[in-house]
PDB file of N, CA and C in Angstrom:
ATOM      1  N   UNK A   1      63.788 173.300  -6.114  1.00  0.00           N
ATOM      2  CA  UNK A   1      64.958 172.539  -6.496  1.00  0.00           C
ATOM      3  C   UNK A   1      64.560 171.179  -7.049  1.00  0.00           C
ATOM      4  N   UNK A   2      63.887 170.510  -6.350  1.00  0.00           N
ATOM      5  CA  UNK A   2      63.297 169.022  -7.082  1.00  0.00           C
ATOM      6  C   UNK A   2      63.157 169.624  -8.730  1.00  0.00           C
ATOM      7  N   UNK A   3      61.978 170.352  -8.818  1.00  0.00           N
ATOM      8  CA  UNK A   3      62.074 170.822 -10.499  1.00  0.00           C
ATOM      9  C   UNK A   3      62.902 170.649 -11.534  1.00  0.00           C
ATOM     10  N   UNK A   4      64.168 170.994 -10.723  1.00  0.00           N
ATOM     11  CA  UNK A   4      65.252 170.557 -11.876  1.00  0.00           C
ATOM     12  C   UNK A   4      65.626 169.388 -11.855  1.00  0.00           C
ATOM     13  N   UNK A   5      65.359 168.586 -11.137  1.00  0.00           N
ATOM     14  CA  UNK A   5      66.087 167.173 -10.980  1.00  0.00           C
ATOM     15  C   UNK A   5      64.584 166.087 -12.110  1.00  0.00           C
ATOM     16  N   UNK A   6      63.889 166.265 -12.299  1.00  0.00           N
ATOM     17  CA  UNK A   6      62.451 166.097 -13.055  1.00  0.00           C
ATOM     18  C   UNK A   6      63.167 165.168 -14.531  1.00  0.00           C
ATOM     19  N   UNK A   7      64.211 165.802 -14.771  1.00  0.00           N
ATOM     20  CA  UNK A   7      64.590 164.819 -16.341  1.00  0.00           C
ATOM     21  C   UNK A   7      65.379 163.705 -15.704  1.00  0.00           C
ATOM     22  N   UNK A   8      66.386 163.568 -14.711  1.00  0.00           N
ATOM     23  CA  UNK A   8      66.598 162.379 -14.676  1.00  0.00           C
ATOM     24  C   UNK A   8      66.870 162.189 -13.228  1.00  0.00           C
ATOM     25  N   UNK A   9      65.724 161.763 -12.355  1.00  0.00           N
ATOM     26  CA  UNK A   9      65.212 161.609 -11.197  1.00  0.00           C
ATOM     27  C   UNK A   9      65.736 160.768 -10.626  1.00  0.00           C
ATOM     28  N   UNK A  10      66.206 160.286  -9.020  1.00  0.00           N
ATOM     29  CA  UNK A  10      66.296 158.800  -8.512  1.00  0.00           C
ATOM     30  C   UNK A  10      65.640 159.258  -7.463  1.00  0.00           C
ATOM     31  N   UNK A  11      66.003 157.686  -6.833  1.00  0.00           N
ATOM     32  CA  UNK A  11      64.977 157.519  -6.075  1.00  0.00           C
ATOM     33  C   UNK A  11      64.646 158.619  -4.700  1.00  0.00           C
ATOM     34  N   UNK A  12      65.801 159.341  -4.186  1.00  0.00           N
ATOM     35  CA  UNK A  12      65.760 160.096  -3.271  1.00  0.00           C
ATOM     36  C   UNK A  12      64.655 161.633  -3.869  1.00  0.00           C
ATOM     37  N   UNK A  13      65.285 161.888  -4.743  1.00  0.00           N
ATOM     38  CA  UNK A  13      64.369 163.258  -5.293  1.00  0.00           C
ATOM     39  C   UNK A  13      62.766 162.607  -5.128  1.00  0.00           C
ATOM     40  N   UNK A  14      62.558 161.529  -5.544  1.00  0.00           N
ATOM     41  CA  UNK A  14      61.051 161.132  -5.514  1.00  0.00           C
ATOM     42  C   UNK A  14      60.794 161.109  -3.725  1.00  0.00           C
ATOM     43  N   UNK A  15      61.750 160.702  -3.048  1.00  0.00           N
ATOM     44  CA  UNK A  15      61.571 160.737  -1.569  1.00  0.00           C
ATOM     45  C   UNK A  15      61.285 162.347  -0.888  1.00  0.00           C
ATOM     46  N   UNK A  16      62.064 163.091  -1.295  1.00  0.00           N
ATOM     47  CA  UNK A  16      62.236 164.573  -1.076  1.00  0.00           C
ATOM     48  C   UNK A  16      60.835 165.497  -1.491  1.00  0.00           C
ATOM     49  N   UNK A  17      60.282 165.062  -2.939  1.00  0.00           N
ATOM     50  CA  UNK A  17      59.440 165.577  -3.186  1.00  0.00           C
ATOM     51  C   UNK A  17      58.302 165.041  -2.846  1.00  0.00           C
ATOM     52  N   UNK A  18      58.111 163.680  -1.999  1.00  0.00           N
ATOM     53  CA  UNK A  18      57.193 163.052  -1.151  1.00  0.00           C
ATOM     54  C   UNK A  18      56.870 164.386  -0.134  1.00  0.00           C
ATOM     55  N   UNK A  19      57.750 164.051   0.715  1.00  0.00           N
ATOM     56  CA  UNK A  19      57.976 165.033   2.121  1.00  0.00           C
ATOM     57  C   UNK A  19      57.421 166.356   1.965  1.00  0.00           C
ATOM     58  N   UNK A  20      57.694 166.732   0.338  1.00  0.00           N
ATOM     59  CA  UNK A  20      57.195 168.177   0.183  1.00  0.00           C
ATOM     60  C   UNK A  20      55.713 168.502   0.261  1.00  0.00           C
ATOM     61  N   UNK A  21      55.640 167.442  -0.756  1.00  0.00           N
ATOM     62  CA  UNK A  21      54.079 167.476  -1.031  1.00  0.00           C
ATOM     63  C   UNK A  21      53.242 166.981   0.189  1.00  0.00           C
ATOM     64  N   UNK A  22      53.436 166.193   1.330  1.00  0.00           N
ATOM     65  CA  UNK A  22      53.089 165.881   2.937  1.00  0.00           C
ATOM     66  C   UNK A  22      52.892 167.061   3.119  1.00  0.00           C
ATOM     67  N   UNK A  23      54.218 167.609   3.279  1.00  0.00           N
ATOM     68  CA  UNK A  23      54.163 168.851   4.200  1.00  0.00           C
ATOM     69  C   UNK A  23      52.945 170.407   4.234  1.00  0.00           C
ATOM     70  N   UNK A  24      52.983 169.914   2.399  1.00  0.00           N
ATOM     71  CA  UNK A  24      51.982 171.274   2.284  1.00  0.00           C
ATOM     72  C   UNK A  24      50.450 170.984   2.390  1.00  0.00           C
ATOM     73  N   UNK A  25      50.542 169.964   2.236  1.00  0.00           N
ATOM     74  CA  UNK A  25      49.121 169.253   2.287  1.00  0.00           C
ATOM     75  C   UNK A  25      48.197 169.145   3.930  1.00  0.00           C
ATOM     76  N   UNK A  26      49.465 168.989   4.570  1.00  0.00           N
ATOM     77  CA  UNK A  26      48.611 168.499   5.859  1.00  0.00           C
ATOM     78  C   UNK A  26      48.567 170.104   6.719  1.00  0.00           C
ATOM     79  N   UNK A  27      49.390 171.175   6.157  1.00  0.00           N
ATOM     80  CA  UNK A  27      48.967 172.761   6.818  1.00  0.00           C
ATOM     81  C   UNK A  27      48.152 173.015   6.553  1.00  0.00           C
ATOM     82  N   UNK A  28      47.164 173.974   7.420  1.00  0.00           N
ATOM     83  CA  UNK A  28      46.719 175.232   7.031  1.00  0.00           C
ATOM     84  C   UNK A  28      47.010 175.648   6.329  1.00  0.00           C
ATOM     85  N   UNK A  29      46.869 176.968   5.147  1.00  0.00           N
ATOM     86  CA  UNK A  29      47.871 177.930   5.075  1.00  0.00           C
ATOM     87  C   UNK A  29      46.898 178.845   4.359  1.00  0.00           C
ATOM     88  N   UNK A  30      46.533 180.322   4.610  1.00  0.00           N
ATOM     89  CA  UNK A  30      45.784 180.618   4.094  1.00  0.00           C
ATOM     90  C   UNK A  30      46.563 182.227   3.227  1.00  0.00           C
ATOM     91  N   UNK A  31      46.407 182.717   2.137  1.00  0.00           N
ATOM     92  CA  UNK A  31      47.113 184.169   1.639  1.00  0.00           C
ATOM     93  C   UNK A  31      45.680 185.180   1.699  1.00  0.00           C
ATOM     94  N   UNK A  32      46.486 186.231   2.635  1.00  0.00           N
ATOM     95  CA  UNK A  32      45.677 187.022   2.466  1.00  0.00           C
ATOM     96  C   UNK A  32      45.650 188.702   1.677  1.00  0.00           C
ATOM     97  N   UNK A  33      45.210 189.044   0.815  1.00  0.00           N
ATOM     98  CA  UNK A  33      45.665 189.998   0.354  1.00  0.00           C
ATOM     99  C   UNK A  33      44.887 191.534   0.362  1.00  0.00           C
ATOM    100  N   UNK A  34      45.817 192.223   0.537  1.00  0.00           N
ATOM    101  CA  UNK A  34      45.495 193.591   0.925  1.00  0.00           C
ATOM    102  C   UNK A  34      44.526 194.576  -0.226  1.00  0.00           C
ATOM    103  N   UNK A  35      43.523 195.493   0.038  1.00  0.00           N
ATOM    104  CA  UNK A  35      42.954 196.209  -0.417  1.00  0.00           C
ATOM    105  C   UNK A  35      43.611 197.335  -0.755  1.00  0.00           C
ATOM    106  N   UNK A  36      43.892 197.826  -1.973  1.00  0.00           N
ATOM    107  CA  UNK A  36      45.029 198.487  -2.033  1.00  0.00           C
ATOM    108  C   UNK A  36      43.977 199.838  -2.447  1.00  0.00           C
ATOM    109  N   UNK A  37      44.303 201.100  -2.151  1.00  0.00           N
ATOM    110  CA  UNK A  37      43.761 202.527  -2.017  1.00  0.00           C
ATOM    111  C   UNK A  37      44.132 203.131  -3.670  1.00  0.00           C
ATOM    112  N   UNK A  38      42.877 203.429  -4.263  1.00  0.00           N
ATOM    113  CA  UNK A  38      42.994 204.458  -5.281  1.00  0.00           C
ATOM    114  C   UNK A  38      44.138 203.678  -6.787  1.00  0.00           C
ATOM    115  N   UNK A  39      43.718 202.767  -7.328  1.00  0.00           N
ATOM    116  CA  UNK A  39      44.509 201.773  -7.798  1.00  0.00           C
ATOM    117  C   UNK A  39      45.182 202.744  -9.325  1.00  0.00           C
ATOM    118  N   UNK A  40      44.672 203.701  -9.448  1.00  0.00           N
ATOM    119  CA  UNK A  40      45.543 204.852 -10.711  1.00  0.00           C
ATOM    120  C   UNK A  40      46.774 205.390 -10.472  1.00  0.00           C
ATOM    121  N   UNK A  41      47.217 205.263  -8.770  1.00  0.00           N
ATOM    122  CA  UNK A  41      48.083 206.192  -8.841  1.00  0.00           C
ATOM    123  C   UNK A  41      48.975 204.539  -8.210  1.00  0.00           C
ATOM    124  N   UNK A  42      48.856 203.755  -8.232  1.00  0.00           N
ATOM    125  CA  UNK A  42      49.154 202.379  -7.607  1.00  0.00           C
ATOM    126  C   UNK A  42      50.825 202.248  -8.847  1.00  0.00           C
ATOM    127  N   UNK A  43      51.601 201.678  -8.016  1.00  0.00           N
ATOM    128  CA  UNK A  43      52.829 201.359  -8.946  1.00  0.00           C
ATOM    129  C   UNK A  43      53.150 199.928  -8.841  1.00  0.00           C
ATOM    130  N   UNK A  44      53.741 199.546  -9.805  1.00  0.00           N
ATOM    131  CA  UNK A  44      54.229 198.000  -9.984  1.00  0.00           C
ATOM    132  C   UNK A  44      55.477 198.070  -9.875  1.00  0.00           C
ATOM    133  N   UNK A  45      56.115 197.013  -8.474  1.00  0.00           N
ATOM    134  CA  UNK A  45      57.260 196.659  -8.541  1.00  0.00           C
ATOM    135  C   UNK A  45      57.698 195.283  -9.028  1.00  0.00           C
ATOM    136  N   UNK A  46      58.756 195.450  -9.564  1.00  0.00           N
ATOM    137  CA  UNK A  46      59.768 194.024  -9.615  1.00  0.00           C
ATOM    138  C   UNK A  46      60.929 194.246  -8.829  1.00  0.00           C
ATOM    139  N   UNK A  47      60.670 192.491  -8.529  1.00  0.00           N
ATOM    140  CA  UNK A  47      62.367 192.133  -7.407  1.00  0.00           C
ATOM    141  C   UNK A  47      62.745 190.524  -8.505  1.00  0.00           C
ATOM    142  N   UNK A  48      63.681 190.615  -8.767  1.00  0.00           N
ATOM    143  CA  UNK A  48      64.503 189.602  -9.086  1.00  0.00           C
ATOM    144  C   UNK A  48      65.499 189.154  -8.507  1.00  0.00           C
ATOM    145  N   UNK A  49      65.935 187.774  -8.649  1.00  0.00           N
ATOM    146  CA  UNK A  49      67.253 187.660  -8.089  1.00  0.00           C
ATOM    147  C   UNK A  49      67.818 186.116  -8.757  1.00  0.00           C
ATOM    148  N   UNK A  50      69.071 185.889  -8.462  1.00  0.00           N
ATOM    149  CA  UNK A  50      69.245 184.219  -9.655  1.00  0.00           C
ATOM    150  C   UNK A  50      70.131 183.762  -8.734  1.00  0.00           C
ATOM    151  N   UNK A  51      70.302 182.683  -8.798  1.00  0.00           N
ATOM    152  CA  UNK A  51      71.876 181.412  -8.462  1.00  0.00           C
ATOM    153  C   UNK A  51      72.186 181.222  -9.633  1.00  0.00           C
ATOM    154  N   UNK A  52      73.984 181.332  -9.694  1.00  0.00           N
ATOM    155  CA  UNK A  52      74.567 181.052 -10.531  1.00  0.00           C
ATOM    156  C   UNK A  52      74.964 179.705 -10.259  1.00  0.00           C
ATOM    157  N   UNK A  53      74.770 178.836 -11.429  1.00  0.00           N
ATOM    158  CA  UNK A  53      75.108 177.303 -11.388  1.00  0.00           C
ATOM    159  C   UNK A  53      74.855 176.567 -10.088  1.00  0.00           C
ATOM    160  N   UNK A  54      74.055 176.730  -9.907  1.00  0.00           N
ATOM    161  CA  UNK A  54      73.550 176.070  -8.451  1.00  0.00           C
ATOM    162  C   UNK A  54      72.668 174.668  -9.168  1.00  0.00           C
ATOM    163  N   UNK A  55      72.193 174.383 -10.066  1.00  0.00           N
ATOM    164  CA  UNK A  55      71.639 173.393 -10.682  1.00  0.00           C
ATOM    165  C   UNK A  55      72.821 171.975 -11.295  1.00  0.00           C
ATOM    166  N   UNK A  56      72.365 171.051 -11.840  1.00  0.00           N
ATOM    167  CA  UNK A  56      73.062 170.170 -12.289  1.00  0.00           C
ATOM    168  C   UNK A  56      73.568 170.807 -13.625  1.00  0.00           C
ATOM    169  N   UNK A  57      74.330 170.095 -13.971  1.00  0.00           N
ATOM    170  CA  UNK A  57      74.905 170.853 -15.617  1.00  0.00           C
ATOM    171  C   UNK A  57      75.519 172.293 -15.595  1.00  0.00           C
ATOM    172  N   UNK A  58      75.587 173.006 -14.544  1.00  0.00           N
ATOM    173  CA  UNK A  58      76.022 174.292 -14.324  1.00  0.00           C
ATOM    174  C   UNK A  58      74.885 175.407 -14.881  1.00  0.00           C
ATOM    175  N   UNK A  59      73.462 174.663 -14.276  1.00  0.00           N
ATOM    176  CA  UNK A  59      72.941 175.921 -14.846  1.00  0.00           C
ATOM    177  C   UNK A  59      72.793 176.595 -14.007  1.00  0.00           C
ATOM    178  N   UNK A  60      71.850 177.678 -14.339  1.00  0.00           N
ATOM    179  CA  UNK A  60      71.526 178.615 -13.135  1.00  0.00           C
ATOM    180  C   UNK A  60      69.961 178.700 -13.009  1.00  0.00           C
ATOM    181  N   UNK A  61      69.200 179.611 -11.994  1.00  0.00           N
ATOM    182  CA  UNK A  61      67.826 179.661 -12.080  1.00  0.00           C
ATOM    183  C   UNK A  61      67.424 181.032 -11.690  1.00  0.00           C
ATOM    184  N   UNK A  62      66.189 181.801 -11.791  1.00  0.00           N
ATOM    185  CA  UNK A  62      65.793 182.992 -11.320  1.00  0.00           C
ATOM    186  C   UNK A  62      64.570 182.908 -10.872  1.00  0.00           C
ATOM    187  N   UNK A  63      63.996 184.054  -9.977  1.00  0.00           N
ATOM    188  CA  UNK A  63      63.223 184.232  -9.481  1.00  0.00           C
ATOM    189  C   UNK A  63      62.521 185.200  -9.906  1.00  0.00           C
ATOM    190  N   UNK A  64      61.129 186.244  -9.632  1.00  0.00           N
ATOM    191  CA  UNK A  64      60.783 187.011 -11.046  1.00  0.00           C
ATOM    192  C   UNK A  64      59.621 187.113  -9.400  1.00  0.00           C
ATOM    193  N   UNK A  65      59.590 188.514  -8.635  1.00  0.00           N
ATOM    194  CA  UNK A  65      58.162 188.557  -7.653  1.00  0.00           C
ATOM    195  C   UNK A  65      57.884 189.662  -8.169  1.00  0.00           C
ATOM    196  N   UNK A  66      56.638 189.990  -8.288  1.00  0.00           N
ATOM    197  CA  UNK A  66      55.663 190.982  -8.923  1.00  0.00           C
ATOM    198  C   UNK A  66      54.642 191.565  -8.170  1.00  0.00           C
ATOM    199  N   UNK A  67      54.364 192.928  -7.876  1.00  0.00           N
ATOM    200  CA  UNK A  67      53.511 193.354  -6.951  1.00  0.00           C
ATOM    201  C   UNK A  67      53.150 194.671  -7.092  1.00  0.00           C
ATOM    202  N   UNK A  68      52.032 195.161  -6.907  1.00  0.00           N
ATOM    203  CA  UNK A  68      51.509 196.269  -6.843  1.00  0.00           C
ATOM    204  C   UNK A  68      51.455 196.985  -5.440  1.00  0.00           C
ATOM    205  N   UNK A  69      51.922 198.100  -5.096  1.00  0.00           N
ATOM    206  CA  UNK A  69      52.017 199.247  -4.243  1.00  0.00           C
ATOM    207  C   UNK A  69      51.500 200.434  -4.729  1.00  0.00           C
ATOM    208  N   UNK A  70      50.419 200.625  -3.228  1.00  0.00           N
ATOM    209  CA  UNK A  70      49.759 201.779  -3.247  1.00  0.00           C
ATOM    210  C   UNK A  70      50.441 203.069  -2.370  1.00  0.00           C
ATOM    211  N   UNK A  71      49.546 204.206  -2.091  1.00  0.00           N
ATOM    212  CA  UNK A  71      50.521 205.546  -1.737  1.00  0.00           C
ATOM    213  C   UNK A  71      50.918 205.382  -0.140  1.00  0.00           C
ATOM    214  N   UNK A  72      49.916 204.043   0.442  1.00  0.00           N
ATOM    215  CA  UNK A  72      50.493 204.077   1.974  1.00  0.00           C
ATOM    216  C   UNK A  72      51.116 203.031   2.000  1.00  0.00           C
ATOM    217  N   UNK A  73      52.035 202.457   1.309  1.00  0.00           N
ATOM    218  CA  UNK A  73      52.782 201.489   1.319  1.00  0.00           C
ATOM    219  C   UNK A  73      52.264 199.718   1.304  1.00  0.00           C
ATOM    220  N   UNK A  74      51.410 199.679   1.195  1.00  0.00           N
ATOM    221  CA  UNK A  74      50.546 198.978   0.800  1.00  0.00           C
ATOM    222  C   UNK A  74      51.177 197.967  -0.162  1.00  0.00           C
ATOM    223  N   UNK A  75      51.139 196.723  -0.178  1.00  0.00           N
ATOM    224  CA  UNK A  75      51.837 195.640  -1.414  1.00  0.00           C
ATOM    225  C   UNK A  75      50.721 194.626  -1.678  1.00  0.00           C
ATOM    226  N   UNK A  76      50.719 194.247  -2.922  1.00  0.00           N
ATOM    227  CA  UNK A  76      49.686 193.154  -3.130  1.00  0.00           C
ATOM    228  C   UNK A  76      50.381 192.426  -4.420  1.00  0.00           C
ATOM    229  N   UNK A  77      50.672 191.088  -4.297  1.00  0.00           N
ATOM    230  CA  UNK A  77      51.303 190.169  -4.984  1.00  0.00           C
ATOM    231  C   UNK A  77      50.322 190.023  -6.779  1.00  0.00           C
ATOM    232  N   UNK A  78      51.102 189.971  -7.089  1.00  0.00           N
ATOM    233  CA  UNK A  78      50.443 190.070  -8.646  1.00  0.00           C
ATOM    234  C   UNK A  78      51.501 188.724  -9.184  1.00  0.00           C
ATOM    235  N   UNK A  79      52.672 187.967  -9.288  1.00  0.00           N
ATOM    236  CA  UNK A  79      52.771 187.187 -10.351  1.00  0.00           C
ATOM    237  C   UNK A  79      53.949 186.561  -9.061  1.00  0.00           C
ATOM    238  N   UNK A  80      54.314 185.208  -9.250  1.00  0.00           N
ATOM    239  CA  UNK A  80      55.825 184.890  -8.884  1.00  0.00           C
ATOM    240  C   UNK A  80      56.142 184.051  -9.795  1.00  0.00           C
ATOM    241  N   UNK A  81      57.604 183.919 -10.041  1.00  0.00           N
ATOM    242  CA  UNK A  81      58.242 182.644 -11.130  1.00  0.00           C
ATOM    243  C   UNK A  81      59.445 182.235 -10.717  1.00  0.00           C
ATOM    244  N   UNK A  82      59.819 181.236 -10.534  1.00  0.00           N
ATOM    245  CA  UNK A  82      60.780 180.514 -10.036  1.00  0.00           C
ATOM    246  C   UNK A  82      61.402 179.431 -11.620  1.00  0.00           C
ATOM    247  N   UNK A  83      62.214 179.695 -12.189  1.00  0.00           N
ATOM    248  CA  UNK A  83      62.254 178.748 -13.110  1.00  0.00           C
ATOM    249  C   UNK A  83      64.383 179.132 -13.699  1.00  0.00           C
ATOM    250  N   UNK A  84      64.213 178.106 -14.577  1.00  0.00           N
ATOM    251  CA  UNK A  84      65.574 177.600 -14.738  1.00  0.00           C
ATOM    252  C   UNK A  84      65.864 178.606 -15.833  1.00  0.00           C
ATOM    253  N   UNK A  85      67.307 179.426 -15.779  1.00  0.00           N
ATOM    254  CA  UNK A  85      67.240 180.450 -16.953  1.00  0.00           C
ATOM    255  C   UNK A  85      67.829 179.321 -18.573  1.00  0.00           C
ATOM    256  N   UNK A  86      67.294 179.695 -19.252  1.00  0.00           N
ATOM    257  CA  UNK A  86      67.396 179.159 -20.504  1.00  0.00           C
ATOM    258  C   UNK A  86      68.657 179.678 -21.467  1.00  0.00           C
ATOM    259  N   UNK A  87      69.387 180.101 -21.422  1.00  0.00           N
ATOM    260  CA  UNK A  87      71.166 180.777 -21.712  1.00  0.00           C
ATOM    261  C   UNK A  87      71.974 180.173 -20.749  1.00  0.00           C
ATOM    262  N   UNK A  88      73.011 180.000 -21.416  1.00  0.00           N
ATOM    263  CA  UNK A  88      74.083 179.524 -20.503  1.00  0.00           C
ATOM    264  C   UNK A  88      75.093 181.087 -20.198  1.00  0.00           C
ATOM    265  N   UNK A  89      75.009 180.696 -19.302  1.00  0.00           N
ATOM    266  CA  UNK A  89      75.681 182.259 -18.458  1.00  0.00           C
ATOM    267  C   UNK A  89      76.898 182.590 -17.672  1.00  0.00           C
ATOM    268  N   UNK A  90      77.864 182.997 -17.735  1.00  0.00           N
ATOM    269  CA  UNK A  90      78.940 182.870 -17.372  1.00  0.00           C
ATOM    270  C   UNK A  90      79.728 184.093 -15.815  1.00  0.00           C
ATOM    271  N   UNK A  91      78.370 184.521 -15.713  1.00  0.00           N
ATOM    272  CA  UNK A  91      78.933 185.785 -14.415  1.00  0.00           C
ATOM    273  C   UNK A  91      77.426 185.899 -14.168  1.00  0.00           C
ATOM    274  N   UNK A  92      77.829 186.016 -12.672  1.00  0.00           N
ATOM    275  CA  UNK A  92      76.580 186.693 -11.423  1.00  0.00           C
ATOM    276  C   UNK A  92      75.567 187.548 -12.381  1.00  0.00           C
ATOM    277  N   UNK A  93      76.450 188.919 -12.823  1.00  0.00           N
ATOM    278  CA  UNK A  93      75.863 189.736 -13.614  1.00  0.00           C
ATOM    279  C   UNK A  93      75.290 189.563 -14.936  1.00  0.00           C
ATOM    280  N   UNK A  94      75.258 188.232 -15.721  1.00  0.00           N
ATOM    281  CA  UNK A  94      74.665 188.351 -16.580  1.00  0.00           C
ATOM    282  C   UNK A  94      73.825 187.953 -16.449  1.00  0.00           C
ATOM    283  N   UNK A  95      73.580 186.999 -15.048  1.00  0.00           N
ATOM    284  CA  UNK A  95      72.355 186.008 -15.102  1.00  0.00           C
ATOM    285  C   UNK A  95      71.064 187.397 -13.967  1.00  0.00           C
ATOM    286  N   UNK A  96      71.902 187.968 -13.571  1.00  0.00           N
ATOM    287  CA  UNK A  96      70.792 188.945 -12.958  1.00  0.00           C
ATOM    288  C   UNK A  96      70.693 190.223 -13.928  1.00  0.00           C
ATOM    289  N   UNK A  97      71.549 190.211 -15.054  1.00  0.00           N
ATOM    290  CA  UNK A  97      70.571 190.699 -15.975  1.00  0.00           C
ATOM    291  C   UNK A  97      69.221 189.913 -16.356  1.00  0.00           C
ATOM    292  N   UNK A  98      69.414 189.246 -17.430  1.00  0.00           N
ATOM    293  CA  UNK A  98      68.494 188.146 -18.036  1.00  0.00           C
ATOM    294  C   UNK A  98      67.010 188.073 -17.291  1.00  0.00           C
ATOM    295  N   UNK A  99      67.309 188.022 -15.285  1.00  0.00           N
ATOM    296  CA  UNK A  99      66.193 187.727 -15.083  1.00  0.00           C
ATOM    297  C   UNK A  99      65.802 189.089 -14.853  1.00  0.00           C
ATOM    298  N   UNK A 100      66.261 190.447 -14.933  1.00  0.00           N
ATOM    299  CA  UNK A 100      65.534 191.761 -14.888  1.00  0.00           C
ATOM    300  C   UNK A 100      64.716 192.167 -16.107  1.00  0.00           C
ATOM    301  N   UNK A 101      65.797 191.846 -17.084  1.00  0.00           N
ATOM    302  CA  UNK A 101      65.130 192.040 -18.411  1.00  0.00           C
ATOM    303  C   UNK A 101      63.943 190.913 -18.285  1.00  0.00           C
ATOM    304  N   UNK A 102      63.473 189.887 -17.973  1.00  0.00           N
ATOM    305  CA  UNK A 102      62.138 188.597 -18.081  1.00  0.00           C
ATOM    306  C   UNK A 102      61.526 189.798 -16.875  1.00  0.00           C
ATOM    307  N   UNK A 103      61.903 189.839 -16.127  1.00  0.00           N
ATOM    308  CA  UNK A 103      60.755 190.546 -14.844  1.00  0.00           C
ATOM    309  C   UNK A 103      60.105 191.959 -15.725  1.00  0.00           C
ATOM    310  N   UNK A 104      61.173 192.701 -16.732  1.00  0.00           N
ATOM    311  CA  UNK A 104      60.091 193.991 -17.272  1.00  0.00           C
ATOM    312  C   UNK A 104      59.146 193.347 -18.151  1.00  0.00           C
TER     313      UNK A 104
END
């Protein structure tokens, strides 16, 4: 959410995105990712999902997670995107089109 606030910032967003950047800095945090079995028969999923006008200006934003699954259920992260949709959009459904069609 800070992201969108980036063109015309005050002083709290700079406070908020302080806290953020603390926060991740002073964890641990380690990703660990799975060995996935026999990678030919392996399938790629997409999950999308958006807020409608949840941004300033009435925009909206989507999400875009990307992952590979093997035959024992197995998942291994391949891409994520979090970003502001670029159309102005007028229903739930068009904006979770838009980001299905960006996720193929």
């Amino acid at each position: 959410m800070v992201a969108s606030k980036m063109k015309k910032p005050v002083v709290q967003d700079i406070i908020e995105a302080n806290k953020m950047v603390r926060k991740v800095t002073t964890r641990n945090t380690r990703i660990t990712l799975p060995k996935l079995e026999d990678l030919k028969t392996c399938k790629i999923i997409c999950y999308t999902d958006v807020s409608l006008a949840n941004v300033e200006n009435s925009g909206s934003q989507m999400g875009i997670f990307v992952m590979m699954e093997d035959k024992n259920a197995k998942v291994c992260p391949i891409a994520w995107v979090y970003k502001r949709i670029k159309r102005v959009v007028m229903s739930t459904l068009a904006a979770e089109t838009l980001a299905l069609l960006e996720g193929a």
